[in-house]
Structures are given as structure tokens and as C-alpha cells.
C-alpha atoms as a PDB file:
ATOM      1  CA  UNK A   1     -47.720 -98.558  79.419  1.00  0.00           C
ATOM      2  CA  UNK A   2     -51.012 -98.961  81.216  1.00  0.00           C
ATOM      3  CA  UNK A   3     -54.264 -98.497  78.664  1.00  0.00           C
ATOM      4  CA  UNK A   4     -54.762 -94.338  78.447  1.00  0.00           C
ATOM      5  CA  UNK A   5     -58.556 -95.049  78.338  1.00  0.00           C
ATOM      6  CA  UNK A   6     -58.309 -97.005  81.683  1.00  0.00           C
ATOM      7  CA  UNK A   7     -56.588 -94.146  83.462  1.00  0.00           C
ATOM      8  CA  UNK A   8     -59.345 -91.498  82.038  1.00  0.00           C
ATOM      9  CA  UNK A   9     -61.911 -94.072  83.700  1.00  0.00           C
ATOM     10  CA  UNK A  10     -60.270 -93.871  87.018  1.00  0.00           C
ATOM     11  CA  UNK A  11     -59.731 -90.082  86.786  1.00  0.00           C
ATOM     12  CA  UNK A  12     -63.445 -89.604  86.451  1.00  0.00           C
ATOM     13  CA  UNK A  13     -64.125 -92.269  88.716  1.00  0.00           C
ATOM     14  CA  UNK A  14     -62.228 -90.490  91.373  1.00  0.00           C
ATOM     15  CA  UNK A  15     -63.322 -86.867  90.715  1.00  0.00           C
ATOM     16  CA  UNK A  16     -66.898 -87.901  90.532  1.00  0.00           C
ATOM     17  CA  UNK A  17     -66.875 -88.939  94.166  1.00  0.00           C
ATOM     18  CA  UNK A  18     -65.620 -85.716  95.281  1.00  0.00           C
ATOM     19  CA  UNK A  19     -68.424 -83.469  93.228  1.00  0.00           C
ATOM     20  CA  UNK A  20     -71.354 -83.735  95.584  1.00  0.00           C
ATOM     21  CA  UNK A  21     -69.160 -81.894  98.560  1.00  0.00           C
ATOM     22  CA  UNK A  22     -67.492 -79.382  96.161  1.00  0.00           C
ATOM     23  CA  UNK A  23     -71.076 -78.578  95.012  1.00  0.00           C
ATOM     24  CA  UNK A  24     -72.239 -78.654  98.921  1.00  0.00           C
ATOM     25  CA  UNK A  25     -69.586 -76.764 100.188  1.00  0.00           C
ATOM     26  CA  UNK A  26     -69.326 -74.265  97.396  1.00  0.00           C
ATOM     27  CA  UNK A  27     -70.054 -70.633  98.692  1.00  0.00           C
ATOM     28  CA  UNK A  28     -70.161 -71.630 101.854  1.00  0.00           C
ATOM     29  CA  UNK A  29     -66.846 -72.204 103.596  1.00  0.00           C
ATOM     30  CA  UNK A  30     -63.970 -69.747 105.094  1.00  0.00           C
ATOM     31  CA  UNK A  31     -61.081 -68.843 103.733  1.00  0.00           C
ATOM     32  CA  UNK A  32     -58.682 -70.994 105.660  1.00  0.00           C
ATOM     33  CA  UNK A  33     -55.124 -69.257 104.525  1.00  0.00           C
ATOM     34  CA  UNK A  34     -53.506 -67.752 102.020  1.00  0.00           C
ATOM     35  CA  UNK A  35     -50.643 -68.813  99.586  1.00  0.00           C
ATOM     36  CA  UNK A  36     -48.623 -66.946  97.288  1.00  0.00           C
ATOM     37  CA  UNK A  37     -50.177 -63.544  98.063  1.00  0.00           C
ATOM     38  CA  UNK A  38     -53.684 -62.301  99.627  1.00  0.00           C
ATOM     39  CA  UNK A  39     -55.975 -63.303  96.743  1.00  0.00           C
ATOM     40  CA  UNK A  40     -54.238 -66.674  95.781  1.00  0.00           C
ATOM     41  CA  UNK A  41     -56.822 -68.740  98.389  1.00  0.00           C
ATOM     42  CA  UNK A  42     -56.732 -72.127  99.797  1.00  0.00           C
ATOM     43  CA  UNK A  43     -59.777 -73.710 102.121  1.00  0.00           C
ATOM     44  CA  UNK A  44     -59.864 -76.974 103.750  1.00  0.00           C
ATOM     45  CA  UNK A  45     -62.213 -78.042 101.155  1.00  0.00           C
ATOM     46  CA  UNK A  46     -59.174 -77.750  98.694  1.00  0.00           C
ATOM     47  CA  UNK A  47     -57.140 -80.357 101.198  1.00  0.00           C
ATOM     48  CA  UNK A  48     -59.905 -82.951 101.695  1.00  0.00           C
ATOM     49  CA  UNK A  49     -60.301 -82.979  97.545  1.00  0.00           C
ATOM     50  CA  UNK A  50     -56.892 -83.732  97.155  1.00  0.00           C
ATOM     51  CA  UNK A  51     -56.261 -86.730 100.313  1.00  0.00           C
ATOM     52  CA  UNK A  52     -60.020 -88.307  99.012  1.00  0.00           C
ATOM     53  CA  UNK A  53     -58.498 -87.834  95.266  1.00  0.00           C
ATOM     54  CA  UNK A  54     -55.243 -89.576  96.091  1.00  0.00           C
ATOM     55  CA  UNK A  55     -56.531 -91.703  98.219  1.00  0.00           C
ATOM     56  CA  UNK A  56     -58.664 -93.211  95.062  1.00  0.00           C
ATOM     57  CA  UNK A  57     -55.998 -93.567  92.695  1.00  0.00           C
ATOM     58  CA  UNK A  58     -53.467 -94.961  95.358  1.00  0.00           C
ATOM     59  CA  UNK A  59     -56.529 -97.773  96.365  1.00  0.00           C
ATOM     60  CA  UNK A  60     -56.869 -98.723  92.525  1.00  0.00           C
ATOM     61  CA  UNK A  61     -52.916 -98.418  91.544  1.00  0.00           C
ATOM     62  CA  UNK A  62     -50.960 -98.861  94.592  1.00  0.00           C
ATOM     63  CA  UNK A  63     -47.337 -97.887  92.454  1.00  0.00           C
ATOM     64  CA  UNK A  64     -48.046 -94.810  90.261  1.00  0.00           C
ATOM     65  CA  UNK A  65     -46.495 -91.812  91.904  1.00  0.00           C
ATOM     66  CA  UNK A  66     -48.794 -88.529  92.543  1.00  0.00           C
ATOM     67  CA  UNK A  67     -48.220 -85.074  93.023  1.00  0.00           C
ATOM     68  CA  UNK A  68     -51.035 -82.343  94.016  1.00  0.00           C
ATOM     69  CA  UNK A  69     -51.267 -78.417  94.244  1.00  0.00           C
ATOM     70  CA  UNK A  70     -51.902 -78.679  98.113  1.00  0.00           C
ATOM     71  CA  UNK A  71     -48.679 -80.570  98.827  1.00  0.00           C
ATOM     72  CA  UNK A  72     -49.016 -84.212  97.794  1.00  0.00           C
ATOM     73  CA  UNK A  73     -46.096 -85.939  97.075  1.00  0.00           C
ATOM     74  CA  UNK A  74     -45.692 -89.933  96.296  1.00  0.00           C
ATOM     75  CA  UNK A  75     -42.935 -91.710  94.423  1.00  0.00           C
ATOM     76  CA  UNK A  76     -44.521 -94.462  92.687  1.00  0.00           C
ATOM     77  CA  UNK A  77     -42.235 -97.262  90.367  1.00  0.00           C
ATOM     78  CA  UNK A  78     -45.042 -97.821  87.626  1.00  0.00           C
ATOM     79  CA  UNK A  79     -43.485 -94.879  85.983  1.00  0.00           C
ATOM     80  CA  UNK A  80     -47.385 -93.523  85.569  1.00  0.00           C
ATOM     81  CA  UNK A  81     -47.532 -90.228  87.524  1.00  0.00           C
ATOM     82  CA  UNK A  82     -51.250 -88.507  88.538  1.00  0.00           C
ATOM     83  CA  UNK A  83     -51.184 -84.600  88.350  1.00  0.00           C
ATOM     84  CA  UNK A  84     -54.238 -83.323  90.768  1.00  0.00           C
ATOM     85  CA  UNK A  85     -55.678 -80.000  91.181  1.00  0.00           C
ATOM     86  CA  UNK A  86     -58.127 -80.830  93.964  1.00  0.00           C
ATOM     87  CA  UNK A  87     -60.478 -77.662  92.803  1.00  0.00           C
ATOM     88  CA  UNK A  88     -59.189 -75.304  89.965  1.00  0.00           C
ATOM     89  CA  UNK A  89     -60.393 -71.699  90.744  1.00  0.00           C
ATOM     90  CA  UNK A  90     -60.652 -71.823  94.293  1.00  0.00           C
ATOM     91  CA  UNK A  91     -61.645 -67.890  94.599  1.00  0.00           C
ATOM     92  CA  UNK A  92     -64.746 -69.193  92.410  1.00  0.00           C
ATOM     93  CA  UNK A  93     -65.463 -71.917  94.272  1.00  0.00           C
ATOM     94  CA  UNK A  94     -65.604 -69.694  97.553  1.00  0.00           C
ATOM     95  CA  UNK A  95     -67.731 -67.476  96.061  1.00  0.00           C
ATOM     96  CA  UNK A  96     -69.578 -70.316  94.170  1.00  0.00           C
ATOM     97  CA  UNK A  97     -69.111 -68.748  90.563  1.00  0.00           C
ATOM     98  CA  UNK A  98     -69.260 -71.089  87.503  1.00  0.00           C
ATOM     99  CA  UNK A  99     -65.088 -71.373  86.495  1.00  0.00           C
ATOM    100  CA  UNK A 100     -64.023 -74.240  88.994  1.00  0.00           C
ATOM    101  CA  UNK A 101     -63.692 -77.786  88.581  1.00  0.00           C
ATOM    102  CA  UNK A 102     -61.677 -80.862  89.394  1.00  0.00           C
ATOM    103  CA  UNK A 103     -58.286 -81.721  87.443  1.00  0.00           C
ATOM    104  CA  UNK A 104     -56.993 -84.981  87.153  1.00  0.00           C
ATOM    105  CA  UNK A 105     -54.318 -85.812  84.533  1.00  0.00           C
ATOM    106  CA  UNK A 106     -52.322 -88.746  83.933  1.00  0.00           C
ATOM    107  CA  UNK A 107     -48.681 -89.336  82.705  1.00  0.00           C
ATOM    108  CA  UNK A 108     -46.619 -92.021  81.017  1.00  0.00           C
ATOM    109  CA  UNK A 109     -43.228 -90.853  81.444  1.00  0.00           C
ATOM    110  CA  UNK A 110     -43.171 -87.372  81.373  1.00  0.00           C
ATOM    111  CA  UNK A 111     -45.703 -87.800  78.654  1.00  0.00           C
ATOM    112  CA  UNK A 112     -49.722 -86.618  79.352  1.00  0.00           C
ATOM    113  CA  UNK A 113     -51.752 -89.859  78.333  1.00  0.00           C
ATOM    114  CA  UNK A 114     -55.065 -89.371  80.387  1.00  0.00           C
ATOM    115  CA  UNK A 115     -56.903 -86.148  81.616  1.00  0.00           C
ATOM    116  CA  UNK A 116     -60.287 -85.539  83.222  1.00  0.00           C
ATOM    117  CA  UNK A 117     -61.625 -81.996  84.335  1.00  0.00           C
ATOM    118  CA  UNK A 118     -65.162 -82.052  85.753  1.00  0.00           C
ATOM    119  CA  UNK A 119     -66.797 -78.740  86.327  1.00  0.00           C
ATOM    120  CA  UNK A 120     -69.244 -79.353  89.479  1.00  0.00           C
ATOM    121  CA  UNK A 121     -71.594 -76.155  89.193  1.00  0.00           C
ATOM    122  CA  UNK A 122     -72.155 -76.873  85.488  1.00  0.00           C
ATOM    123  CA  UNK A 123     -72.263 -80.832  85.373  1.00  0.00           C
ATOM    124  CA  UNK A 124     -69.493 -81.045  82.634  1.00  0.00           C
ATOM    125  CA  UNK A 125     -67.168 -83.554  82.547  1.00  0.00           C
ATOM    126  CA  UNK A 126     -64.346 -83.389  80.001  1.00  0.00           C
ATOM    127  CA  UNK A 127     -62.394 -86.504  79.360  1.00  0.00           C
ATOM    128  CA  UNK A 128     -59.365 -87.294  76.890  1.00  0.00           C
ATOM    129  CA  UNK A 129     -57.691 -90.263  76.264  1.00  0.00           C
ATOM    130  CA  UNK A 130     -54.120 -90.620  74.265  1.00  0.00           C
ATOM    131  CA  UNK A 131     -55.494 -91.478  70.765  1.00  0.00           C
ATOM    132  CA  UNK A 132     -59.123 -91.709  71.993  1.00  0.00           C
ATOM    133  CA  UNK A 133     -60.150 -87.992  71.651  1.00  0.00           C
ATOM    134  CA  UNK A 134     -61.639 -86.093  73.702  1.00  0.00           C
ATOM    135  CA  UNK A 135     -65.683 -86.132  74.863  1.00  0.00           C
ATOM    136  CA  UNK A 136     -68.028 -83.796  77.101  1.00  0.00           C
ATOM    137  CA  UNK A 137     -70.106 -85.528  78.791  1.00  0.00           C
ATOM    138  CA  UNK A 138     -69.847 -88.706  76.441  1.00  0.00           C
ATOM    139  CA  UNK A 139     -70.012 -86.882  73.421  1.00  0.00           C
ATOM    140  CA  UNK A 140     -66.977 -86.351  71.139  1.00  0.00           C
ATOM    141  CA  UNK A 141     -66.150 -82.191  70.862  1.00  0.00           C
ATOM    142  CA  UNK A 142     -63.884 -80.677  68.506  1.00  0.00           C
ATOM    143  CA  UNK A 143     -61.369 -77.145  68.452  1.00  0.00           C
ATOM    144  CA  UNK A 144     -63.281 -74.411  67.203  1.00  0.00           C
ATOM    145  CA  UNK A 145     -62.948 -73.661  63.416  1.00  0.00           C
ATOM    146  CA  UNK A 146     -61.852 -69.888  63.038  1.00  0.00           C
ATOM    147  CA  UNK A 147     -59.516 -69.242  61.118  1.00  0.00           C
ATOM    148  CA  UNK A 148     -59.458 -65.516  61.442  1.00  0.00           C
ATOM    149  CA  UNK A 149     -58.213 -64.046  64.825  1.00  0.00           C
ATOM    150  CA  UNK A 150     -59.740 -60.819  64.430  1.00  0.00           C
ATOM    151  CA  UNK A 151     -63.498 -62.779  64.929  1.00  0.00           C
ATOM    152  CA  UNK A 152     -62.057 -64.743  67.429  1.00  0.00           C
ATOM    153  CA  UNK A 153     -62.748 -64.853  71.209  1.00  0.00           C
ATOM    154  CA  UNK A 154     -60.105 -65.748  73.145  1.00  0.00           C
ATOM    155  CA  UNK A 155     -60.098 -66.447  77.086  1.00  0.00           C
ATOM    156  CA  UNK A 156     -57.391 -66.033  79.567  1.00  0.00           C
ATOM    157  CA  UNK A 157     -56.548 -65.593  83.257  1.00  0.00           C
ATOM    158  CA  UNK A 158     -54.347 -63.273  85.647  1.00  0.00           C
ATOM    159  CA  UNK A 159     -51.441 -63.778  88.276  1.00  0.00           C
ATOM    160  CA  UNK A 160     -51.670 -63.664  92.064  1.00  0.00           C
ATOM    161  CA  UNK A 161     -48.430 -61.832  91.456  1.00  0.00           C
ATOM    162  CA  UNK A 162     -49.638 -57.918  91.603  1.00  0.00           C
ATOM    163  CA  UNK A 163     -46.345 -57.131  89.662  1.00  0.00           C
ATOM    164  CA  UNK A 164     -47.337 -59.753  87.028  1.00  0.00           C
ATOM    165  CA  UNK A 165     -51.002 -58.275  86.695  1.00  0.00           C
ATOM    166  CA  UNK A 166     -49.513 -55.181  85.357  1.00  0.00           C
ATOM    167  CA  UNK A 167     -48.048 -56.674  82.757  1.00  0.00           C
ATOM    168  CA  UNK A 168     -50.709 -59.102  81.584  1.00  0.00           C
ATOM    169  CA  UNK A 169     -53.189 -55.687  81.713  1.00  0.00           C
ATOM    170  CA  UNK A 170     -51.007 -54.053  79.533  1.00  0.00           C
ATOM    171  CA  UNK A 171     -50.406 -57.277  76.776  1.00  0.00           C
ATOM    172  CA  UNK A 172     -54.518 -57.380  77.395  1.00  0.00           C
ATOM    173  CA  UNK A 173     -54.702 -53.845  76.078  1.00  0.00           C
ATOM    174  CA  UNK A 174     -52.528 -54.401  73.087  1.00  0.00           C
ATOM    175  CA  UNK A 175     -54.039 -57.220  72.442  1.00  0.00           C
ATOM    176  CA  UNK A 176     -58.269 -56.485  72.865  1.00  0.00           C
ATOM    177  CA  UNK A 177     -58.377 -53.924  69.469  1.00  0.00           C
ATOM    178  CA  UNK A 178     -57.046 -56.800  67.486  1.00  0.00           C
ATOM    179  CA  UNK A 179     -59.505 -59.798  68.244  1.00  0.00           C
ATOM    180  CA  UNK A 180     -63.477 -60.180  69.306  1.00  0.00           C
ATOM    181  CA  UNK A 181     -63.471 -60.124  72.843  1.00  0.00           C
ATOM    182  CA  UNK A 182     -62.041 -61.613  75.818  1.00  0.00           C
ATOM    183  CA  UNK A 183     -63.496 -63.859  78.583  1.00  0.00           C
ATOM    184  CA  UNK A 184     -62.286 -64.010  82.014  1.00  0.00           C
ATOM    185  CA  UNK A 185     -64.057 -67.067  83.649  1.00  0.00           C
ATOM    186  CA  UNK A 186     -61.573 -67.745  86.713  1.00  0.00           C
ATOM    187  CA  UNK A 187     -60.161 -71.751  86.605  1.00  0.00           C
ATOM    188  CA  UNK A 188     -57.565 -72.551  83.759  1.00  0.00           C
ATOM    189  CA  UNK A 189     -58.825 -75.614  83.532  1.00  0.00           C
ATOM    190  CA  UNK A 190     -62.059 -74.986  82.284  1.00  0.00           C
ATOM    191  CA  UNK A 191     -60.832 -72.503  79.920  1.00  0.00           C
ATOM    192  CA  UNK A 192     -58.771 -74.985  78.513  1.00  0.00           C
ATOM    193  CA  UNK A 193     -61.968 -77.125  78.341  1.00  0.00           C
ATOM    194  CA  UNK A 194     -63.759 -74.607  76.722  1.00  0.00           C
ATOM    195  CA  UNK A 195     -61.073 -74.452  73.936  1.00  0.00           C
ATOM    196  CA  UNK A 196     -61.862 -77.807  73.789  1.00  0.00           C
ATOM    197  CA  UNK A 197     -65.320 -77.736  72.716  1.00  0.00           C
ATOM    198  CA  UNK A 198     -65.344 -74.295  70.613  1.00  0.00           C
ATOM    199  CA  UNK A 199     -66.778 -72.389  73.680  1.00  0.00           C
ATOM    200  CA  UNK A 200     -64.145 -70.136  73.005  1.00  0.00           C
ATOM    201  CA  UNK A 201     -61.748 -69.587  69.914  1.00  0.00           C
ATOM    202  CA  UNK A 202     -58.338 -69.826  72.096  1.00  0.00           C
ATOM    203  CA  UNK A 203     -56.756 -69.211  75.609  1.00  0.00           C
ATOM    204  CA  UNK A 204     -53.467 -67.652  76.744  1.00  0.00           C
ATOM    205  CA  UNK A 205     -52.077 -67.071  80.451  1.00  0.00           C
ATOM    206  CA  UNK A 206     -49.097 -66.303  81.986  1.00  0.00           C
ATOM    207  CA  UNK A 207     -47.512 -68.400  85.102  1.00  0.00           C
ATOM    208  CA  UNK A 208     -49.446 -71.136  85.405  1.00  0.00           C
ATOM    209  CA  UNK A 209     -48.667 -74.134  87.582  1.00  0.00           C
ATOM    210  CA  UNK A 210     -48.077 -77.737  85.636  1.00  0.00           C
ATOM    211  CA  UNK A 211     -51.530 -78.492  87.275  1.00  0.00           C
ATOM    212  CA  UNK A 212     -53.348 -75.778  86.139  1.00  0.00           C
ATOM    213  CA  UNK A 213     -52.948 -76.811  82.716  1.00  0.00           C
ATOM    214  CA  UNK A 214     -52.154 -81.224  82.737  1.00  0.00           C
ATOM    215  CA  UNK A 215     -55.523 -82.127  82.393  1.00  0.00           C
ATOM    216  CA  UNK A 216     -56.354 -79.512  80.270  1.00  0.00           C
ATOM    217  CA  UNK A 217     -53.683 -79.872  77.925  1.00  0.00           C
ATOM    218  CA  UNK A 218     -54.575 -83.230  76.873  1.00  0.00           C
ATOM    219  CA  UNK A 219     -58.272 -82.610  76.246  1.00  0.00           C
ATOM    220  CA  UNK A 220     -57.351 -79.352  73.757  1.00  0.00           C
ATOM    221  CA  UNK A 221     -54.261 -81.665  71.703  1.00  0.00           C
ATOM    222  CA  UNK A 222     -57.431 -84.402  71.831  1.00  0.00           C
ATOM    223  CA  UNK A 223     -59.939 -82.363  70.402  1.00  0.00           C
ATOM    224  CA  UNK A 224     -57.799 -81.393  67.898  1.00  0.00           C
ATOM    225  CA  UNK A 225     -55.840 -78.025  69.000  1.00  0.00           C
ATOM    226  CA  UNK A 226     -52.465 -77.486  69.832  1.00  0.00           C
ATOM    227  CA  UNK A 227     -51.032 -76.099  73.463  1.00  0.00           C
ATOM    228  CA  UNK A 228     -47.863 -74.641  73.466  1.00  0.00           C
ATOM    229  CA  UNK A 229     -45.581 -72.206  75.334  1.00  0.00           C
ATOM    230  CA  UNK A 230     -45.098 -68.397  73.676  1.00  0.00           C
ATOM    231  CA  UNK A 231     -42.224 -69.930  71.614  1.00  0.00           C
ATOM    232  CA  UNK A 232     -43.967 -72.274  70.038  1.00  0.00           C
ATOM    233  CA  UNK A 233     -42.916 -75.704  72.011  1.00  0.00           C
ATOM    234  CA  UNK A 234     -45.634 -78.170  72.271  1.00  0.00           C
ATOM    235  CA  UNK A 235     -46.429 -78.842  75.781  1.00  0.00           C
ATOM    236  CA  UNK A 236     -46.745 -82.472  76.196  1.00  0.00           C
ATOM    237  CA  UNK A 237     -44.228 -83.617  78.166  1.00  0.00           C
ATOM    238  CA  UNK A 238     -41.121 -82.163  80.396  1.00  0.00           C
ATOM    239  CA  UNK A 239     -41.222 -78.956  79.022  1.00  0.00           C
ATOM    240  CA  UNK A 240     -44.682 -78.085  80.147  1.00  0.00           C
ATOM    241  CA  UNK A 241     -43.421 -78.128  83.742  1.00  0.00           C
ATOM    242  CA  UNK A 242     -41.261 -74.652  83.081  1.00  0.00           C
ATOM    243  CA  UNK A 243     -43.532 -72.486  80.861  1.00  0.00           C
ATOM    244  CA  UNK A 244     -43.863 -69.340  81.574  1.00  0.00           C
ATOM    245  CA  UNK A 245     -46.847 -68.752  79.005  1.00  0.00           C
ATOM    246  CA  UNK A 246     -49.660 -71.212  78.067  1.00  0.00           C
ATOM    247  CA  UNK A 247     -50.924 -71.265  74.776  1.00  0.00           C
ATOM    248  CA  UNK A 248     -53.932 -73.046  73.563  1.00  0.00           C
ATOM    249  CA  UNK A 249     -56.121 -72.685  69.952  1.00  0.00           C
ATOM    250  CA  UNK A 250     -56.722 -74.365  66.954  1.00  0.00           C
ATOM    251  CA  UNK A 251     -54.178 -74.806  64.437  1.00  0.00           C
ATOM    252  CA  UNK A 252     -55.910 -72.445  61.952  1.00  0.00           C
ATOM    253  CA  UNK A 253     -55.214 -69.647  64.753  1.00  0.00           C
ATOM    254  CA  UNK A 254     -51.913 -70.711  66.866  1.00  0.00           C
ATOM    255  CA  UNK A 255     -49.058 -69.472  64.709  1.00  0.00           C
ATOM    256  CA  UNK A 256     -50.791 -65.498  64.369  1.00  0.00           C
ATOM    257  CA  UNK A 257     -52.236 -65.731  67.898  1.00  0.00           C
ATOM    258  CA  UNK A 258     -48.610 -66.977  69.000  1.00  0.00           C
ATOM    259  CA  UNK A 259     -47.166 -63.789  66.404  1.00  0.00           C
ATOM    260  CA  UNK A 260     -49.618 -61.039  68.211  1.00  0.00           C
ATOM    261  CA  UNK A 261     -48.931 -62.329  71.720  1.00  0.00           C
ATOM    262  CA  UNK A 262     -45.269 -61.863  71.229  1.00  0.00           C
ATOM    263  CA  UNK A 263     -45.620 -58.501  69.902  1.00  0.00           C
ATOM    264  CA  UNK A 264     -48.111 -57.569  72.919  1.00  0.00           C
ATOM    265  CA  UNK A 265     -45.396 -59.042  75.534  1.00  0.00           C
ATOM    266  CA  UNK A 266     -42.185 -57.285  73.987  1.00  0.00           C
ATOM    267  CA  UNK A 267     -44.350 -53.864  73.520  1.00  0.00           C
ATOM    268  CA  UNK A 268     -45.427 -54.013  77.431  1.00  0.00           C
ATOM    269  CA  UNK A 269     -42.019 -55.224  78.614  1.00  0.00           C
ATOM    270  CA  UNK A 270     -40.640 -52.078  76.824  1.00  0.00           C
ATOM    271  CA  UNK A 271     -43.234 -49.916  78.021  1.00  0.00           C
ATOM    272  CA  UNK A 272     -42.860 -51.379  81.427  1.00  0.00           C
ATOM    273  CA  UNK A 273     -39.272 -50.810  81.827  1.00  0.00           C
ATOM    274  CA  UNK A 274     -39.337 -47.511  80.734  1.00  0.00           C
ATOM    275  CA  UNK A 275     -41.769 -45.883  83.217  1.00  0.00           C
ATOM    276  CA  UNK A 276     -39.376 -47.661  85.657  1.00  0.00           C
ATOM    277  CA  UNK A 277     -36.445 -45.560  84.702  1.00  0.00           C
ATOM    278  CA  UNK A 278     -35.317 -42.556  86.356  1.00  0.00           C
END
């Protein structure tokens, strides 16, 4: 397997040399189409990160394989894979509000070994390495140290999906009476980032993509927190690809955050399908 703290090198490397347009072009281009629905938006901006992106890693290793939100597709025979999310929180990043950033993860296969997100309005870059840790801006950060979830401030995100924003307002109300607050920041990436280095106690979302959360996945497990779907499953590795619900927090707070989210989901469901009946 090639060294994990090589591959973070070249992640950072690569999403380095696509900051200074994602900071010049923040807030200031169109809206070039639409994907899933009207608000899930893609720009041109997102297209050139990705080919400039790929086009970096492909120069350096010639035979890992890549895949990217915006369509990229390469079958490599290193058996190294490169997960991209050319710019995480695109809505942000048209409107130029802090929450997007660069994702640029790394697998050994199936397994996440190398993950970089760099956040171009703040300057943050948030690195992990397999075994190495995990560092902001060259400085080791650790999970958060709560223990109680009812102090704890958790972040978290909402679908594209209208019919899927219903839901996650309704597990948002069950949920708010029994913890701090929440923050709503836009790009999962950073929010797994900020689990990362305490910003926040914990993060949960519902439908993510697998590049949403690569990067970030790594850089929570490496600071010393655990990412998992609603059953409890860690996500490093296959099983990542097909979760429906991402959950990220320090071990002192995963099994009752894990316990109240489940309760929240099965009490909306409920709720949900019975305002739908006759």
C-alpha cells in the first residue's frame, strides 16, 4: 500500500492550487444548472475544481483510479482510489458564506487511508493520515471531550430532497429540547472538520453522498471520534458508500447521540405517516 502520509501530501498539494480561484470566484459567478432539484446547485467553477484536481493526482500517480461529484470517472490498477468533492457547499460558495471547502480523500481498497479538506474563506486546512492523526493547519486537534449530550452542540445539514426536509425538521424538533444547540453551517465537510477539532460536540445528516463525508470521515476517526451510520456500523470502508445517515462524535457521546437519533427518526416516521393517512 502506498505511504498514507504521502497521499495526504498530494491531497493538499492538489487542493491548494485550486484555493486562490475558489476564493476569487466565490460570490461572484452564475448559477450554471441545477442537479437533483432547484436548490442542489452546480457552477462551472465546481467543473474546473474537479478536471484541475484530477488532473493533479493523475500527473503524480498515473494508475490510481478517481471518482468526483461532477462526473469523474477513472479506473486505475494501483488499487488506491481518490474521492473528490471539487467544492463542498456549493450554495455557500455562490453566495460566498464561510461552510465550503475542498475534499480530497484517499482509499486503499475500499479502506479511507488519506483525507484533506481545506476551507478557502477561512484558511483551514484539515489533514489526516491512517495512523498519523489528524492536524489543522499543522497542528495536531483532538474530538471534543463532552461527555454529556444535553451540553452538547451538535451540527448537521438538510436534503435537496423537499420530501426529505420534512422529515429531518421534524427529527430536528425532537431532537433540539434534548441537547445545547444546533449549527447549520452549509458543507458536510467542514462540519465533519469541525467535529474534528471540538468546534462542535457532534454532527448528524441524512443522505449524504460518499464524497460528502470521505475526507471527512478520516479526519474525525483521526482525531479520535468515531463516524458511523444510525445503526452503529463504522464507516470506513464499503459500507460508507450506502448510508443513509452519517454519524460523527466522540466516543463519550456516540452510543446516546446514536440512542436519541433513533428515537427522533422512528417518532417522525410515525408522525409522518400518519398525517398521510386518509
Amino acid at each position: 500500500m502506498s505511504d498514507p502520509a504521502e497521499l495526504r501530501e498530494l491531497a493538499l498539494g492538489v487542493a491548494r492550487s485550486v484555493t486562490p480561484e475558489l476564493l476569487k470566484r466565490s460570490g461572484r459567478v452564475d448559477v450554471e444548472s441545477t442537479k437533483s432539484t432547484a436548490s442542489d446547485l452546480v457552477t462551472e467553477v465546481d467543473r474546473w475544481s474537479e478536471s484541475r484536481i484530477v488532473e493533479g493526482i493523475l500527473a503524480a500517480r498515473p494508475q490510481d483510479s478517481v471518482v468526483g461529484e461532477e462526473g469523474t470517472r477513472v479506473e486505475g490498477s494501483s488499487g488506491i482510489r481518490w474521492v473528490i468533492d471539487p467544492i463542498d457547499g456549493t450554495t455557500n460558495f455562490v453566495y460566498r458564506h464561510q461552510g465550503f471547502s475542498i475534499s480530497i480523500a484517499a482509499e486503499a481498497d475500499g479502506q479511507l487511508v488519506a483525507g484533506v479538506v481545506v476551507d478557502p474563506l477561512s484558511g483551514e486546512e484539515f489533514c489526516a493520515a491512517l495512523g498519523h492523526g489528524t492536524t489543522r493547519n499543522g497542528v495536531d486537534v483532538q474530538v471534543s471531550r463532552a461527555e454529556d449530550l444535553s451540553s452538547a452542540l451538535l451540527a448537521t445539514g438538510f436534503s435537496y430532497e423537499p420530501s426529505n426536509r420534512k422529515l429531518q425538521a421534524r427529527v430536528l424538533v425532537h431532537l433540539l429540547p434534548q441537547i445545547r444547540d444546533i449549527r447549520r453551517m452549509g458543507g458536510a465537510a467542514v462540519d465533519l472538520a469541525s467535529v474534528a477539532c471540538g468546534r462542535v460536540d457532534a454532527y448528524y445528516e441524512r443522505g449524504l453522498n460518499h464524497w460528502d463525508r470521505a475526507a471527512g470521515t478520516l479526519i474525525v476517526t483521526e482525531a479520535g471520534g468515531r463516524v458511523t451510520d444510525l445503526e452503529g456500523r463504522n464507516l470506513n470502508g464499503p459500507s460508507l458508500r450506502s448510508a443513509q445517515v452519517t454519524v460523527a462524535a466522540p466516543t463519550s457521546l456516540h452510543g446516546p447521540l446514536l440512542d436519541l437519533l433513533r428515537l427522533s427518526e422512528s417518532s417522525s416516521s410515525v408522525r409522518s405517516g400518519q398525517e398521510a393517512s386518509p
